[in-house]
PDB file of N, CA and C in Angstrom:
ATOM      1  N   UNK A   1     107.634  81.816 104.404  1.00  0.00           N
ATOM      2  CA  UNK A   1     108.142  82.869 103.557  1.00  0.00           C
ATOM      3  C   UNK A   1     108.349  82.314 102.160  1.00  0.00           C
ATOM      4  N   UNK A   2     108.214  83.135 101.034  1.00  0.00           N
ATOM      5  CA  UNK A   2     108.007  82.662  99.753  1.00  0.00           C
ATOM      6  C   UNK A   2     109.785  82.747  99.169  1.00  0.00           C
ATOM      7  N   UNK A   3     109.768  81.619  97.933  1.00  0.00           N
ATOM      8  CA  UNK A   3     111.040  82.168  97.399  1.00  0.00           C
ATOM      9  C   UNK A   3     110.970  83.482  96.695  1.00  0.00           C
ATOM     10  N   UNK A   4     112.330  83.703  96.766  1.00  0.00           N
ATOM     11  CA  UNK A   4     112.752  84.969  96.132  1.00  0.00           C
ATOM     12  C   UNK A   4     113.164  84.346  94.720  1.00  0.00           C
ATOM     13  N   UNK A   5     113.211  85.801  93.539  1.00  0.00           N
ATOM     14  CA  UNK A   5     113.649  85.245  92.478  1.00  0.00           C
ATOM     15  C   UNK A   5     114.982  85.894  91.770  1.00  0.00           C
ATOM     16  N   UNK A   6     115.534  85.073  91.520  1.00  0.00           N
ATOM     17  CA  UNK A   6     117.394  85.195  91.197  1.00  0.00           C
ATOM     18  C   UNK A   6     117.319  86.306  89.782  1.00  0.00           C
ATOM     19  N   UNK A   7     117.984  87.004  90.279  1.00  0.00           N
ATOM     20  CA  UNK A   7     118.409  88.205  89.427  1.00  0.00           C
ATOM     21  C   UNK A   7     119.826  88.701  89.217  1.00  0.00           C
ATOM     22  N   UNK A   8     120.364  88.534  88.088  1.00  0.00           N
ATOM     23  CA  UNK A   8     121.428  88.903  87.418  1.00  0.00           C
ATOM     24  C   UNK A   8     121.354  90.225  86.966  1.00  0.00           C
ATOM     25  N   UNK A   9     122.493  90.838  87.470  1.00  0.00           N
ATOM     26  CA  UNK A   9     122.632  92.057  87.376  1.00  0.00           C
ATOM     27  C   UNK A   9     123.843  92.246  86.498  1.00  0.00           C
ATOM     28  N   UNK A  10     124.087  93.220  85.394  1.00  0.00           N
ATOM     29  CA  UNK A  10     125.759  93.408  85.014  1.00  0.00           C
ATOM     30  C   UNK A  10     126.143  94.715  84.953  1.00  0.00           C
ATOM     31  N   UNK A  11     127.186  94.774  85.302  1.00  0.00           N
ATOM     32  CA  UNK A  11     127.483  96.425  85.570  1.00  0.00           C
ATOM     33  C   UNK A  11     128.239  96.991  83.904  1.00  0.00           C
ATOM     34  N   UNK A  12     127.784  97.919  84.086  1.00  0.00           N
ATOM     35  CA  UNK A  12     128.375  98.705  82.512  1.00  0.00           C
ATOM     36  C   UNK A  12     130.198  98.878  82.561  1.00  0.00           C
ATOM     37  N   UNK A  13     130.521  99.126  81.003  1.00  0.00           N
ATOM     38  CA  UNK A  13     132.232  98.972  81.373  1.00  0.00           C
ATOM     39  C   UNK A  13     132.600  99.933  81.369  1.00  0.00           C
ATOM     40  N   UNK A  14     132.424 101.282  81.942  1.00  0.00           N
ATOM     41  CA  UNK A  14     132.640 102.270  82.545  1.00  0.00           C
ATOM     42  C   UNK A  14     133.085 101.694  84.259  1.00  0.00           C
ATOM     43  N   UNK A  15     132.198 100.967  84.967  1.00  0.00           N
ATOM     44  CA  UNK A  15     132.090 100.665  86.232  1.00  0.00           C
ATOM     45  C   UNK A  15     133.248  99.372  86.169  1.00  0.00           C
ATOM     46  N   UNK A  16     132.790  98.335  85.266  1.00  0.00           N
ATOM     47  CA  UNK A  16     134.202  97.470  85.707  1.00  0.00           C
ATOM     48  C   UNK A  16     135.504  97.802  85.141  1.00  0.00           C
ATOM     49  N   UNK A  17     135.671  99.150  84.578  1.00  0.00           N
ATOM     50  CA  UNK A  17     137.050  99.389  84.407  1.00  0.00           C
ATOM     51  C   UNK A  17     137.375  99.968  85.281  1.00  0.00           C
ATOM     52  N   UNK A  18     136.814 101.090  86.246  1.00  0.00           N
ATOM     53  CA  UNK A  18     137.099 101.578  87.379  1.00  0.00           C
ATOM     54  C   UNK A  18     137.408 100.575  88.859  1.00  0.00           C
ATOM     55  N   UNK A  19     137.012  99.571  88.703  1.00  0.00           N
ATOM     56  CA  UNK A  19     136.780  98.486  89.549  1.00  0.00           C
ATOM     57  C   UNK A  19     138.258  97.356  88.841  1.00  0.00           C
ATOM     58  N   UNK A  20     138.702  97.400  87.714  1.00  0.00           N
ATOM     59  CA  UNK A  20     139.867  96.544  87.148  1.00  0.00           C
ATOM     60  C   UNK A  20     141.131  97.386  87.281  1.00  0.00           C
ATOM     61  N   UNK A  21     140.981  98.820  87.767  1.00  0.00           N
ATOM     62  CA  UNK A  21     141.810  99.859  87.993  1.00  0.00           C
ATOM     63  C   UNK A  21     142.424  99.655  89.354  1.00  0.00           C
ATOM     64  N   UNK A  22     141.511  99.406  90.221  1.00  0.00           N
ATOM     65  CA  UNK A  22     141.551  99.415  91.910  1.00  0.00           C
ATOM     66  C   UNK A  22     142.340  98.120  92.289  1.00  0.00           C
ATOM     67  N   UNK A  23     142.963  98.425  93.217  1.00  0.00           N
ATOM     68  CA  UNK A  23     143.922  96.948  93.695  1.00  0.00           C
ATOM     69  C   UNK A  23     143.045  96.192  94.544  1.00  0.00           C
ATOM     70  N   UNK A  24     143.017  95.085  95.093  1.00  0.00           N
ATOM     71  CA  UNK A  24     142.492  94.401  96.051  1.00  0.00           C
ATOM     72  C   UNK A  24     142.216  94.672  96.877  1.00  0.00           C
ATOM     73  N   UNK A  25     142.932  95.387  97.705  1.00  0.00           N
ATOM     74  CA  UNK A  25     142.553  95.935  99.465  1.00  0.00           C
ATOM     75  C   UNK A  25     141.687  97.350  99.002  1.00  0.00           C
ATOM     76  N   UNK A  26     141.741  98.295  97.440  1.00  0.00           N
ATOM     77  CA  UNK A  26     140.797  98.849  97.463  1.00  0.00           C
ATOM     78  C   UNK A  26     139.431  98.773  97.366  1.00  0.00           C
ATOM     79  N   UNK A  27     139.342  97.527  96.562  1.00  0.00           N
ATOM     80  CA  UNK A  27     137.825  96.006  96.237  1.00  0.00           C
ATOM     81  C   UNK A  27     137.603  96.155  97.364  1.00  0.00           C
ATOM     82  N   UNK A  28     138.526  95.589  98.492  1.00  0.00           N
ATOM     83  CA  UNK A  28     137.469  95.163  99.448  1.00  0.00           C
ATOM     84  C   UNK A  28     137.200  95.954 100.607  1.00  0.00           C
ATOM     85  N   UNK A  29     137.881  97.540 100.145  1.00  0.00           N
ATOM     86  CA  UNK A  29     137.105  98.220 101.348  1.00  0.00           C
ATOM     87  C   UNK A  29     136.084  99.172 100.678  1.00  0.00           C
ATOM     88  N   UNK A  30     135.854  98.677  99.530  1.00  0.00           N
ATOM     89  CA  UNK A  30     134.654  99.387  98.880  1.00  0.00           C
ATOM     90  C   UNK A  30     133.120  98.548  99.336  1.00  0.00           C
ATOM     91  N   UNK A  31     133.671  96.986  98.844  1.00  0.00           N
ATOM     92  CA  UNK A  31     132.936  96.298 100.045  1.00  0.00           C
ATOM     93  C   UNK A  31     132.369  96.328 101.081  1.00  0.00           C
ATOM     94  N   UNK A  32     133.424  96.623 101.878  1.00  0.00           N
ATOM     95  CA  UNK A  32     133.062  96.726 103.431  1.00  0.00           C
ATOM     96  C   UNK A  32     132.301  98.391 103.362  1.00  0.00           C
ATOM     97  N   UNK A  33     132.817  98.946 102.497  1.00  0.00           N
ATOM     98  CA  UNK A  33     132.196 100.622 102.549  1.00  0.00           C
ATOM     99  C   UNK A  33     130.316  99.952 102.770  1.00  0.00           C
ATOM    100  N   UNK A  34     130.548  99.464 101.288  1.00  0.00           N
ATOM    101  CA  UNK A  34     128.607  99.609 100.925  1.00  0.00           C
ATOM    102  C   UNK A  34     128.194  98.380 102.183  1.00  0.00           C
ATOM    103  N   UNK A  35     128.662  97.472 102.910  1.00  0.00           N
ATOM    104  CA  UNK A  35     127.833  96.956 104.042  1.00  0.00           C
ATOM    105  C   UNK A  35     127.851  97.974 105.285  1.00  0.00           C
ATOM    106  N   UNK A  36     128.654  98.630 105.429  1.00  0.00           N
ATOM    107  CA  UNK A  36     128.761  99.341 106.538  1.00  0.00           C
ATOM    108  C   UNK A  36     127.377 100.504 106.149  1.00  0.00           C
ATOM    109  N   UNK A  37     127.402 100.814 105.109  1.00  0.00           N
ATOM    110  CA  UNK A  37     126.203 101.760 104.294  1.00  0.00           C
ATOM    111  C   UNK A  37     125.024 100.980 104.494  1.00  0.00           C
ATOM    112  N   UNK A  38     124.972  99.496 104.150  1.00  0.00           N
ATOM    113  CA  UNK A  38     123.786  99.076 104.393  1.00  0.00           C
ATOM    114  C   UNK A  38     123.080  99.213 105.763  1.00  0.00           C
ATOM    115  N   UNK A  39     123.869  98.216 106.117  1.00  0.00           N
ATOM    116  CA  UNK A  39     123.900  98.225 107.382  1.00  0.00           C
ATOM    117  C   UNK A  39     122.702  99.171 108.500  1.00  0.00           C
ATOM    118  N   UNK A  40     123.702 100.439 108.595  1.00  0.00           N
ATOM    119  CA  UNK A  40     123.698 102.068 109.010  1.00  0.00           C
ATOM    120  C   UNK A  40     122.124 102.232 108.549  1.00  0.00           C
ATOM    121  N   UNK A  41     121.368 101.919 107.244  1.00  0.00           N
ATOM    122  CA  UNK A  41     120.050 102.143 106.956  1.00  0.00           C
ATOM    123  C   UNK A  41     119.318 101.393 106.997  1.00  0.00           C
ATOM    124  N   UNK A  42     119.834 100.254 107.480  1.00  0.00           N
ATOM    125  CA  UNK A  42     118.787  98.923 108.000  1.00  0.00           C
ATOM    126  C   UNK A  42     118.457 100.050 109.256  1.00  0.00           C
ATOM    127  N   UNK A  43     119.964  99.791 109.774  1.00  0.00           N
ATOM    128  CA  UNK A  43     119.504 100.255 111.910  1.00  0.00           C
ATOM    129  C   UNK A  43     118.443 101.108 111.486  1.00  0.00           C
ATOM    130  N   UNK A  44     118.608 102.425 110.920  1.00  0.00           N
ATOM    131  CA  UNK A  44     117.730 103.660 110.996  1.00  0.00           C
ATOM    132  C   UNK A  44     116.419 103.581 110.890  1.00  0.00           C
ATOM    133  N   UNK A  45     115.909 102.057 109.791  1.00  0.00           N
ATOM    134  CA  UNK A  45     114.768 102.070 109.698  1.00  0.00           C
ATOM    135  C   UNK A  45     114.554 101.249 110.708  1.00  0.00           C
ATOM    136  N   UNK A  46     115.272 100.640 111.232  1.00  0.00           N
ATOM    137  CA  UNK A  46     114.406  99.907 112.550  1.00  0.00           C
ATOM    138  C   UNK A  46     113.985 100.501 113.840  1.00  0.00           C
ATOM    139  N   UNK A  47     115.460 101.078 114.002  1.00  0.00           N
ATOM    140  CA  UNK A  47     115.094 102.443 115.205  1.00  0.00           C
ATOM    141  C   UNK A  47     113.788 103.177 115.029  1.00  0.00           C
ATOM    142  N   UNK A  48     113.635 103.642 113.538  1.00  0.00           N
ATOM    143  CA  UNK A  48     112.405 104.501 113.107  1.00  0.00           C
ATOM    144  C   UNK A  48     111.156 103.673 113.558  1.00  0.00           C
ATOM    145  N   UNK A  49     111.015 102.250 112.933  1.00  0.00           N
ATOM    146  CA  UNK A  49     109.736 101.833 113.280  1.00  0.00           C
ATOM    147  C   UNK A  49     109.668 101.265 114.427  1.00  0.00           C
ATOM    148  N   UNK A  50     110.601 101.285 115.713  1.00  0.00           N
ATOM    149  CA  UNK A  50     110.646 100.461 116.919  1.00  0.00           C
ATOM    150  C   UNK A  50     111.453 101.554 117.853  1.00  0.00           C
ATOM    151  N   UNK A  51     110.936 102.836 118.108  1.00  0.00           N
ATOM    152  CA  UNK A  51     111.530 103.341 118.841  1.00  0.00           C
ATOM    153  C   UNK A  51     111.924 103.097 120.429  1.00  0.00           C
ATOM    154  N   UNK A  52     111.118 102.395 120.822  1.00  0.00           N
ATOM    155  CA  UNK A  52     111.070 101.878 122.155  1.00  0.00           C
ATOM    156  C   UNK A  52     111.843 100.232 122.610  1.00  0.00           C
ATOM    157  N   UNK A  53     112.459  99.675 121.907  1.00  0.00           N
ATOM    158  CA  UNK A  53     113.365  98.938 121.412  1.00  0.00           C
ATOM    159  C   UNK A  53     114.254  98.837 122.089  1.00  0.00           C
ATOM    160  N   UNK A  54     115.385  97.898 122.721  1.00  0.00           N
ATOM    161  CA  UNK A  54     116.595  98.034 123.454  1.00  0.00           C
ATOM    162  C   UNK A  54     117.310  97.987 122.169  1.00  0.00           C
ATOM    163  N   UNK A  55     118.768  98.499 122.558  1.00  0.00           N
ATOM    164  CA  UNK A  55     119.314  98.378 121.681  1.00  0.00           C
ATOM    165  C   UNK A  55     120.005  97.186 121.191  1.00  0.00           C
ATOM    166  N   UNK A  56     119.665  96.274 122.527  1.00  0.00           N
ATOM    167  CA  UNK A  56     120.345  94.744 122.296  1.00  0.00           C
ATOM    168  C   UNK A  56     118.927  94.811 120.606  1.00  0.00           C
ATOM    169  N   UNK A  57     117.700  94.403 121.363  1.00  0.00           N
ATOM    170  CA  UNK A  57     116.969  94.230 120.024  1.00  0.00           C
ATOM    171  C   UNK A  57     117.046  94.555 118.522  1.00  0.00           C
ATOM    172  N   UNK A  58     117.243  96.119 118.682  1.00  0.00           N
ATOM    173  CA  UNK A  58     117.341  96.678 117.383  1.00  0.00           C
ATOM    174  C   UNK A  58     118.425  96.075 116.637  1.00  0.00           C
ATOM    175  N   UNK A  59     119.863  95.867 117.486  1.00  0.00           N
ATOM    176  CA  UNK A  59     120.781  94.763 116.669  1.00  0.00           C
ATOM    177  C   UNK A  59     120.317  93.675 116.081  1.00  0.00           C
ATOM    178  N   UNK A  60     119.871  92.897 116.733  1.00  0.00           N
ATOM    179  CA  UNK A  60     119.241  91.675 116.499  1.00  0.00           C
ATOM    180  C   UNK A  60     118.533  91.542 115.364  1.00  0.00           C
ATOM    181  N   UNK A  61     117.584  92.953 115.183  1.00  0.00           N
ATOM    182  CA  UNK A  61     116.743  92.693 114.293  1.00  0.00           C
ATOM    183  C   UNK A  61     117.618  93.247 112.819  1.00  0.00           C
ATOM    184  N   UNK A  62     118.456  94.142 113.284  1.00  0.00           N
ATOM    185  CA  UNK A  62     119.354  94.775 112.223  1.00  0.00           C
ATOM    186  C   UNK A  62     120.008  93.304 111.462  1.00  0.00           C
ATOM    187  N   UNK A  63     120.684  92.204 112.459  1.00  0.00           N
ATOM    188  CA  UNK A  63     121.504  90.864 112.071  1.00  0.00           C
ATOM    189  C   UNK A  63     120.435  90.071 111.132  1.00  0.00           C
ATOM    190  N   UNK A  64     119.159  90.072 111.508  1.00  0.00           N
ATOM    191  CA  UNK A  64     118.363  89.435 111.137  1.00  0.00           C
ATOM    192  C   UNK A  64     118.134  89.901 109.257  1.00  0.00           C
ATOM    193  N   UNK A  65     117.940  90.982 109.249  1.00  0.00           N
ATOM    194  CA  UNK A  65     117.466  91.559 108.106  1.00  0.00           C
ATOM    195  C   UNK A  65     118.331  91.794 107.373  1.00  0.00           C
ATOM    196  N   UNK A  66     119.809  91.605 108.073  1.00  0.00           N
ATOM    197  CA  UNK A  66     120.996  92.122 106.881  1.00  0.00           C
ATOM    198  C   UNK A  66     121.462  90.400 106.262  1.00  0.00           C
ATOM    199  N   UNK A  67     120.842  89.660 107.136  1.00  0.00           N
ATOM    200  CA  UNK A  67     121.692  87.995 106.805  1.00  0.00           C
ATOM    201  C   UNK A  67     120.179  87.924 106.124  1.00  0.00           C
ATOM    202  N   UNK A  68     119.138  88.530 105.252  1.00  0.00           N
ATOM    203  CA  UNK A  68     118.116  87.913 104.251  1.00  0.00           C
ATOM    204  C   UNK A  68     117.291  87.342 105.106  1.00  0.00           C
ATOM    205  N   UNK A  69     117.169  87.025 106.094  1.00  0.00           N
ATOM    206  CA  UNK A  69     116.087  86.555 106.651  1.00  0.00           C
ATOM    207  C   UNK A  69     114.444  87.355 106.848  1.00  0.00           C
TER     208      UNK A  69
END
């Protein structure tokens, strides 16, 4: 597999003032919001292209693809 290439992203200050507004435990269940979001559309596309799949697998492959591999 080839490297990937590092990309810096910066968010506008509209977004980190809304984000310097929020307390900590709201940070980090915004966090956990967008992995749980990821997540949820990894499974879907895997289910989609592997319908016949256990569901032990489809995890697996869901763990696989959400840890960058």
């Amino acid at each position: 597999m080839g490297t990937r290439e590092m990309r810096i992203e910066v968010i506008d200050d509209a977004t980190a003032a809304m984000y310097r507004r929020m307390t900590p435990l709201e940070r980090v269940m915004r966090g956990l919001g967008a992995c749980a979001f990821a997540r949820g559309v990894i499974r879907a596309s895997v289910k989609a292209k592997h319908p016949a799949w256990s569901e032990e697998a489809v995890e697996r492959e869901v763990a696989r693809r959400f840890a960058g591999a």
